[in-house]
PDB file of N, CA and C in Angstrom:
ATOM      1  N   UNK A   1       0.835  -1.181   0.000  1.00  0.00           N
ATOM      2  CA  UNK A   1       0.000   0.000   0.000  1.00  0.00           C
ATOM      3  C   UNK A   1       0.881   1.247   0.000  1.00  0.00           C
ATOM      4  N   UNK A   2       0.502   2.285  -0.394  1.00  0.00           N
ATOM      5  CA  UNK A   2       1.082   3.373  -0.647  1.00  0.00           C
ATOM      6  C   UNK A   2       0.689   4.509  -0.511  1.00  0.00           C
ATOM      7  N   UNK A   3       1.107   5.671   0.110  1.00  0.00           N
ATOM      8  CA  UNK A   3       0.254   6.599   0.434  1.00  0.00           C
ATOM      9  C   UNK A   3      -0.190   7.684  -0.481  1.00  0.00           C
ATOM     10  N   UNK A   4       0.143   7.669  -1.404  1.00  0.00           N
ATOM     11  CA  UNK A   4      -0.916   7.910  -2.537  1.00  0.00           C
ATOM     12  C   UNK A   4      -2.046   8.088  -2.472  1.00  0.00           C
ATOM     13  N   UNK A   5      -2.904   9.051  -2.459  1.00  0.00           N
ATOM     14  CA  UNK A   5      -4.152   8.890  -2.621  1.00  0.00           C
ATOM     15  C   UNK A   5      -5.262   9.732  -3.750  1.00  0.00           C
ATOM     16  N   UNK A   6      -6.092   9.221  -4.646  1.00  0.00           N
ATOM     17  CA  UNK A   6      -6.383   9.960  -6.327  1.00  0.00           C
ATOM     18  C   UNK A   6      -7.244  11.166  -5.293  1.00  0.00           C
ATOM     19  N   UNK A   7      -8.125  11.004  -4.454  1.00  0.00           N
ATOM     20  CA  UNK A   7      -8.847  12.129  -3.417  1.00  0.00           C
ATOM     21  C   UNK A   7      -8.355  13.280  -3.076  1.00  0.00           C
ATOM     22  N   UNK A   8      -6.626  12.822  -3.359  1.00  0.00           N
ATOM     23  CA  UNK A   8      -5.744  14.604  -3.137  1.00  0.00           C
ATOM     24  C   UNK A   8      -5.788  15.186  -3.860  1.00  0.00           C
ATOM     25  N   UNK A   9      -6.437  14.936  -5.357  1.00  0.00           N
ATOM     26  CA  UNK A   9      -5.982  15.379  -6.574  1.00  0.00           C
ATOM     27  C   UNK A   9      -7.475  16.009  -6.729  1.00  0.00           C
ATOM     28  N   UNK A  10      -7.814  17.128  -7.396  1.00  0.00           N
ATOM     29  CA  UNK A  10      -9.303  17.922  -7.743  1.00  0.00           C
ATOM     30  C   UNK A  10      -8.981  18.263  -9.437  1.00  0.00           C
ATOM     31  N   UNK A  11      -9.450  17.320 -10.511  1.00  0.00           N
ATOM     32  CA  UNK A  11      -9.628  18.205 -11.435  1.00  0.00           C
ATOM     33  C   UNK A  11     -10.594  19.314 -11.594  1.00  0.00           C
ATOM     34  N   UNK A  12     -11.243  19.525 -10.902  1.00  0.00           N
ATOM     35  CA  UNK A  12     -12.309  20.840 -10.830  1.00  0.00           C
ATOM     36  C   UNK A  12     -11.540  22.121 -10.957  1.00  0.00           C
ATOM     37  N   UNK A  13      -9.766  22.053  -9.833  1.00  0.00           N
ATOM     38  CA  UNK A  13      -9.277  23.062  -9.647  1.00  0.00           C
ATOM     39  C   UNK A  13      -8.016  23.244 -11.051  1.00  0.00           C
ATOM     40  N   UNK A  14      -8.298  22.248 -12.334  1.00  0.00           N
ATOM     41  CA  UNK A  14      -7.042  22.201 -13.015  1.00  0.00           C
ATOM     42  C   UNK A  14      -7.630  23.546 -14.239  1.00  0.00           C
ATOM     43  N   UNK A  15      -8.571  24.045 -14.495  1.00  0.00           N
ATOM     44  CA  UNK A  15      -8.592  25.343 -15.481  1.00  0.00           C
ATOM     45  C   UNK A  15      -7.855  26.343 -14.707  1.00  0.00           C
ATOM     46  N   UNK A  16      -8.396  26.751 -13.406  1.00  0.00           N
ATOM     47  CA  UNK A  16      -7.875  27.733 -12.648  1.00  0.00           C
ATOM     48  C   UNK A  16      -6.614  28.002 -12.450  1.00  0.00           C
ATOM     49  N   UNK A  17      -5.736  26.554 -12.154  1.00  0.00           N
ATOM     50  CA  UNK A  17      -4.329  26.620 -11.976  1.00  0.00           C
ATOM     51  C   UNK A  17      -3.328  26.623 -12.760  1.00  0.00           C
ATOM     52  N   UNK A  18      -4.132  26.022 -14.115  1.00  0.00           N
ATOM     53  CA  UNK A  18      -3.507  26.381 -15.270  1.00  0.00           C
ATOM     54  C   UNK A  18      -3.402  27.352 -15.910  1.00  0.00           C
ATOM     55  N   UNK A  19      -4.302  28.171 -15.727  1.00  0.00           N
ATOM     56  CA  UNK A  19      -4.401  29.619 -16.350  1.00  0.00           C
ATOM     57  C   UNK A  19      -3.477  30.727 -15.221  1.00  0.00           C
ATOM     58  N   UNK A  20      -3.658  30.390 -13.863  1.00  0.00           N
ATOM     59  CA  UNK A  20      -2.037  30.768 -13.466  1.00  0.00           C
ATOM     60  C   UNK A  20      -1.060  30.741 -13.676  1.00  0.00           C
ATOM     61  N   UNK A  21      -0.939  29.190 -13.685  1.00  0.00           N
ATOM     62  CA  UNK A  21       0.714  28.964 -14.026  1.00  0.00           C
ATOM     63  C   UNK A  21       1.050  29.633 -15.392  1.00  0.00           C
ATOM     64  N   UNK A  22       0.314  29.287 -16.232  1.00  0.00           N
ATOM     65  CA  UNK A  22       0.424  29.782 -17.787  1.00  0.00           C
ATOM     66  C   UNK A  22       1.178  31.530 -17.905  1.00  0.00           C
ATOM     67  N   UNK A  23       0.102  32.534 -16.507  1.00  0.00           N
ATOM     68  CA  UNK A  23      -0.179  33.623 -16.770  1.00  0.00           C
ATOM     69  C   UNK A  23       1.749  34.079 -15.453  1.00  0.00           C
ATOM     70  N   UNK A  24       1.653  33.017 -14.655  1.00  0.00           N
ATOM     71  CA  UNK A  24       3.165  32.993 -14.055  1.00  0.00           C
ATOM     72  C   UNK A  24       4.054  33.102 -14.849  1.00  0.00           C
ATOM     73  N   UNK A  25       4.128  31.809 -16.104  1.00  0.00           N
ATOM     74  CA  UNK A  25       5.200  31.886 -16.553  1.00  0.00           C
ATOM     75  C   UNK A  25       5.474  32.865 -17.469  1.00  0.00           C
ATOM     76  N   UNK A  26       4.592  33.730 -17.928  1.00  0.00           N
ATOM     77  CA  UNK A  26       4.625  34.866 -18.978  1.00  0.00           C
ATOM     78  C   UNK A  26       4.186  34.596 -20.386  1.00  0.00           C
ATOM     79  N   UNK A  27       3.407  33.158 -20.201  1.00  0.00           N
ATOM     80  CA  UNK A  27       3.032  32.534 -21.691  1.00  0.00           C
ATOM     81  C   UNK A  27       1.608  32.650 -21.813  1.00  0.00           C
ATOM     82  N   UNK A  28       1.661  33.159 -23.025  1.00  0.00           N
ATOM     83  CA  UNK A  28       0.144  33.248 -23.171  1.00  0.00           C
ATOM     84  C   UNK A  28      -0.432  31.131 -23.788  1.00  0.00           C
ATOM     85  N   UNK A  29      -1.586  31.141 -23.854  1.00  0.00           N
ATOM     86  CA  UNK A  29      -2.202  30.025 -24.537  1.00  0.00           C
ATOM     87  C   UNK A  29      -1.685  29.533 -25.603  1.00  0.00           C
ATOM     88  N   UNK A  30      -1.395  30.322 -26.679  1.00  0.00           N
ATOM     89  CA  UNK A  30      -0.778  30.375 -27.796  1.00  0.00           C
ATOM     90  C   UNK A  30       0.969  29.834 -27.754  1.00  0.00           C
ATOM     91  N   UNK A  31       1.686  30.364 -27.258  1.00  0.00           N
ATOM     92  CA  UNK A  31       2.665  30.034 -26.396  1.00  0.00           C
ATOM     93  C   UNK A  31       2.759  28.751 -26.106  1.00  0.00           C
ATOM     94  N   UNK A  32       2.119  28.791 -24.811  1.00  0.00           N
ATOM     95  CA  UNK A  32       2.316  27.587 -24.575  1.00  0.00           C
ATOM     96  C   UNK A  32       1.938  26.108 -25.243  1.00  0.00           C
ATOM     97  N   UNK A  33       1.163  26.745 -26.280  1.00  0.00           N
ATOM     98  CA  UNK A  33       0.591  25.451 -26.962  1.00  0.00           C
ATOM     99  C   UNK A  33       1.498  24.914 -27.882  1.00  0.00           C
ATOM    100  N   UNK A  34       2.404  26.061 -28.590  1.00  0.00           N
ATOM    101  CA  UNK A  34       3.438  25.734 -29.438  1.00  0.00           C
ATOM    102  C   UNK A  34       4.533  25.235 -28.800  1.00  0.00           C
ATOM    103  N   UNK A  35       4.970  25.765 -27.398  1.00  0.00           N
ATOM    104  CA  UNK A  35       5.894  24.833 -26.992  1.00  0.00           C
ATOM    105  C   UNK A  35       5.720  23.159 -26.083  1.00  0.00           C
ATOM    106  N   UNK A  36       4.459  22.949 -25.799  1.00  0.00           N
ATOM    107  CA  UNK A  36       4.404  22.083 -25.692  1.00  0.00           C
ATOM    108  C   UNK A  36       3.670  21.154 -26.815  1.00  0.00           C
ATOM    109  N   UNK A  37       3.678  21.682 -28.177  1.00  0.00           N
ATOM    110  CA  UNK A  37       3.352  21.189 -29.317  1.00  0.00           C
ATOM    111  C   UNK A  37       2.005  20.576 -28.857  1.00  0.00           C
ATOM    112  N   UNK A  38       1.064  21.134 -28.573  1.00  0.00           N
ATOM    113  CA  UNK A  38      -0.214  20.832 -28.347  1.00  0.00           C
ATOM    114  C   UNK A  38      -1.200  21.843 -29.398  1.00  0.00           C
ATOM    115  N   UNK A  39      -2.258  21.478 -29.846  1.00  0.00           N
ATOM    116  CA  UNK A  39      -2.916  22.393 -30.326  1.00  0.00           C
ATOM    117  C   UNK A  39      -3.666  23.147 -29.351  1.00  0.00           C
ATOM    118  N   UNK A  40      -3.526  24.986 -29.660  1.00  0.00           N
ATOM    119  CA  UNK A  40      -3.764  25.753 -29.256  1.00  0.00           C
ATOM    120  C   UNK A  40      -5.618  25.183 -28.781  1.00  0.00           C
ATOM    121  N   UNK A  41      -6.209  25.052 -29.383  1.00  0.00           N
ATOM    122  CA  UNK A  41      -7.870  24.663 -29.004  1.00  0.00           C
ATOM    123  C   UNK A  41      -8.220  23.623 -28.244  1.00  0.00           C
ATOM    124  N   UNK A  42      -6.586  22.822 -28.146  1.00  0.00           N
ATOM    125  CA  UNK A  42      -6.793  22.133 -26.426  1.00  0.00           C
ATOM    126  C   UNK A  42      -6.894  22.810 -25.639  1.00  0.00           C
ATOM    127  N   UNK A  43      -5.591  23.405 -25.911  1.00  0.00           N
ATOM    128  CA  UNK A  43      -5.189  24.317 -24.452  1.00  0.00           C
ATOM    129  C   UNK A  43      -5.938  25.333 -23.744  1.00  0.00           C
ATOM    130  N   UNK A  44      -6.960  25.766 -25.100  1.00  0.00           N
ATOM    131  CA  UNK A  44      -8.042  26.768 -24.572  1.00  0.00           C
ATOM    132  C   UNK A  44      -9.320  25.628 -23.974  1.00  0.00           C
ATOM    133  N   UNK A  45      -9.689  24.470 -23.803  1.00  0.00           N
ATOM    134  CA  UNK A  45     -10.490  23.461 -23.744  1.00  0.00           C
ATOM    135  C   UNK A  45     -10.110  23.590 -22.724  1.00  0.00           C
ATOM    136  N   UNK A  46      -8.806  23.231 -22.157  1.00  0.00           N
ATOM    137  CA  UNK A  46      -8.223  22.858 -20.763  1.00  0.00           C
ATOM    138  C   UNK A  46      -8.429  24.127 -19.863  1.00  0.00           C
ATOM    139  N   UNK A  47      -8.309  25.326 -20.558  1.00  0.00           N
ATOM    140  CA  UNK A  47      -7.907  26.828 -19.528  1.00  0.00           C
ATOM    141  C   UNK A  47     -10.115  26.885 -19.510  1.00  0.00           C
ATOM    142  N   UNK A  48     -10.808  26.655 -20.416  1.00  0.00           N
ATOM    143  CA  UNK A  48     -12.131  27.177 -20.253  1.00  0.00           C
ATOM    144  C   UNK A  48     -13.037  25.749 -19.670  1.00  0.00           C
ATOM    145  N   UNK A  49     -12.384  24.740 -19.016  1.00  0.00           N
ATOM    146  CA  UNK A  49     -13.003  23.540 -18.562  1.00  0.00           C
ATOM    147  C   UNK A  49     -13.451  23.012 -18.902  1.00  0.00           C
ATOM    148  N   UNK A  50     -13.754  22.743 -20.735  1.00  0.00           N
ATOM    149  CA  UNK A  50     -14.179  22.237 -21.580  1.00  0.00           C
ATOM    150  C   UNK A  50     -14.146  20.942 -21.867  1.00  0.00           C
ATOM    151  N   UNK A  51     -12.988  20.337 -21.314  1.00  0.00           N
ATOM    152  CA  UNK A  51     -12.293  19.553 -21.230  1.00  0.00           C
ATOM    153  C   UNK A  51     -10.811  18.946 -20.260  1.00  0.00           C
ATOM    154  N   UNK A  52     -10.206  17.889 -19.894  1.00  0.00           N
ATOM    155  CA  UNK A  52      -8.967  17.845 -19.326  1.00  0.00           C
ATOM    156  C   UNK A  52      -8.221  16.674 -20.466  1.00  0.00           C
ATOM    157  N   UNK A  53      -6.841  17.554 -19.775  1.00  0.00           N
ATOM    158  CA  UNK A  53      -6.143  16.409 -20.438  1.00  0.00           C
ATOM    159  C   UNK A  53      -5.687  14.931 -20.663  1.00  0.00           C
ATOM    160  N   UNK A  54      -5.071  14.330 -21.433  1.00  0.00           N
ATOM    161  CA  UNK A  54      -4.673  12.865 -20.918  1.00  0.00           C
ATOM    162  C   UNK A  54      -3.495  13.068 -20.079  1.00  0.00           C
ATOM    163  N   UNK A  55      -2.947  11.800 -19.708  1.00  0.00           N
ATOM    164  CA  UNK A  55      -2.029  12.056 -18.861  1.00  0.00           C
ATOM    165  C   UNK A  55      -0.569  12.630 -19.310  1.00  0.00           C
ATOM    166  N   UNK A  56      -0.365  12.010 -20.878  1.00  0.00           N
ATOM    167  CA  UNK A  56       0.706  12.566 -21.467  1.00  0.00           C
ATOM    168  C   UNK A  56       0.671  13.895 -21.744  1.00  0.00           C
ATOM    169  N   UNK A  57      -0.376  14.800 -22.002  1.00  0.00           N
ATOM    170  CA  UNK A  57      -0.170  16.078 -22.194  1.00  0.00           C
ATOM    171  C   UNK A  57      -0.307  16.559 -20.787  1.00  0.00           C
ATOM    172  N   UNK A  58      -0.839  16.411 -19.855  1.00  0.00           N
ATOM    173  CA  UNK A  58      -0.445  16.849 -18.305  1.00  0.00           C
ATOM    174  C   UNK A  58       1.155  17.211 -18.382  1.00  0.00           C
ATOM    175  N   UNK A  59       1.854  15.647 -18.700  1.00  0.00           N
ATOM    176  CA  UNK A  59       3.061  15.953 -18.427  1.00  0.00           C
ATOM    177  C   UNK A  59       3.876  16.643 -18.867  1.00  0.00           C
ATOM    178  N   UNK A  60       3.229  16.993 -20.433  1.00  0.00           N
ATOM    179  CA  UNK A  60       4.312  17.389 -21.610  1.00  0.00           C
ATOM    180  C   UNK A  60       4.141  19.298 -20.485  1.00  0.00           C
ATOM    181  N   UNK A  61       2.630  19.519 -20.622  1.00  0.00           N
ATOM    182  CA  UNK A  61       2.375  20.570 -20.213  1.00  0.00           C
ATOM    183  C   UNK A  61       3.327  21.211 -18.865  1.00  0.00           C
ATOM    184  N   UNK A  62       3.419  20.409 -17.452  1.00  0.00           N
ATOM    185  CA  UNK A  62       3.815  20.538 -16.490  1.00  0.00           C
ATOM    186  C   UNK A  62       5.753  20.617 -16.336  1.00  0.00           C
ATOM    187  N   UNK A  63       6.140  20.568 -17.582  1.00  0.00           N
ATOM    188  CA  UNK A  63       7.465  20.192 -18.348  1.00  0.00           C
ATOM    189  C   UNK A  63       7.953  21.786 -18.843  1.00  0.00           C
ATOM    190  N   UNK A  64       7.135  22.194 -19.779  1.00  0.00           N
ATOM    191  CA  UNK A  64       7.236  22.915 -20.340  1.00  0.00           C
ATOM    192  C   UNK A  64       7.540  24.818 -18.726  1.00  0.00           C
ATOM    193  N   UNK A  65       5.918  24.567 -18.518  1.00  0.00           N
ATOM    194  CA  UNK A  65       5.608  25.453 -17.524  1.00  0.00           C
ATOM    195  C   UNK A  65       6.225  25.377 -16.569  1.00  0.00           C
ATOM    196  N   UNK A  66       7.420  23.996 -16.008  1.00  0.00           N
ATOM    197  CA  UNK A  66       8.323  24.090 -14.990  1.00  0.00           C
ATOM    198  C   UNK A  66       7.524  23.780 -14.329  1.00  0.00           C
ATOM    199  N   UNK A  67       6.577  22.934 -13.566  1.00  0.00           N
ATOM    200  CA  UNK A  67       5.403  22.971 -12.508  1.00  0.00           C
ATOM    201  C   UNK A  67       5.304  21.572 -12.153  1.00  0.00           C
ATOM    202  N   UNK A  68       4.745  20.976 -11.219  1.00  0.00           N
ATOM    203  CA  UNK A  68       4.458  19.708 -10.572  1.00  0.00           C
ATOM    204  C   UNK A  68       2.995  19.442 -11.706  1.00  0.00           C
ATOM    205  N   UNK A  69       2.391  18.124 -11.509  1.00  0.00           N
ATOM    206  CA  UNK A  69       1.197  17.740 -11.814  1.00  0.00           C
ATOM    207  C   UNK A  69       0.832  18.164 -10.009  1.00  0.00           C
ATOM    208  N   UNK A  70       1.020  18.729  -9.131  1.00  0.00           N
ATOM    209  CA  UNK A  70       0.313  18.504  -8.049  1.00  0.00           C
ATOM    210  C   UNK A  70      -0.239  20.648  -7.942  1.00  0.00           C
ATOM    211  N   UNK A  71       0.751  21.019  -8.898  1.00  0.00           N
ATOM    212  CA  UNK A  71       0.374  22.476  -8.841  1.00  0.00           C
ATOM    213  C   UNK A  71      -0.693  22.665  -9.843  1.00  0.00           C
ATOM    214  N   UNK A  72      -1.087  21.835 -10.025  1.00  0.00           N
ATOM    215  CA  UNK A  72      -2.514  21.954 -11.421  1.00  0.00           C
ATOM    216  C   UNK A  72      -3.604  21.698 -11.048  1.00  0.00           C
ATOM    217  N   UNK A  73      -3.387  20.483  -9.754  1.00  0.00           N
ATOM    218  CA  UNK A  73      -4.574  19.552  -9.524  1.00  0.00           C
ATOM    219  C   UNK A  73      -4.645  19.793  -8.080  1.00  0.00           C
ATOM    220  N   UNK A  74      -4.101  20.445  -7.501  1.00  0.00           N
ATOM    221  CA  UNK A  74      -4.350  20.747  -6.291  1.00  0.00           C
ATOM    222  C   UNK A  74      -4.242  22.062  -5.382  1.00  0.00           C
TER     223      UNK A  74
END
């Protein structure tokens, strides 16, 4: 067992924190979509709650922006 738990994690709070971090790092949507080679109309999906990501673009995303997956989701 492991103390891990998915209950720590809120995607409810991942538009909000993403549109911080985004607006932290000085990147706009656009920006960041090109450097994490994502299309821009995800990234606006993800910032307007339209949608979340899979897990690979979490990471590509959280890479790019310098950030934890725990500063997105929690």
């Amino acid at each position: 067992m492991t103390d891990f738990e998915f209950s720590e994690y809120r995607i409810d709070l991942f538009p909000k924190n993403l549109k911080k971090a985004i607006k932290a790092k000085g990147y706009t949507q656009t920006r960041l979509a090109k450097k994490a080679k994502i299309p821009f109309e995800t990234i606006s999906a993800w910032v307007t709650g339209r949608s979340i990501p899979r897990i690979d673009s979490l990471v590509m995303v959280c890479n790019v922006l310098e950030i934890s997956i725990d500063d997105l989701l929690r």
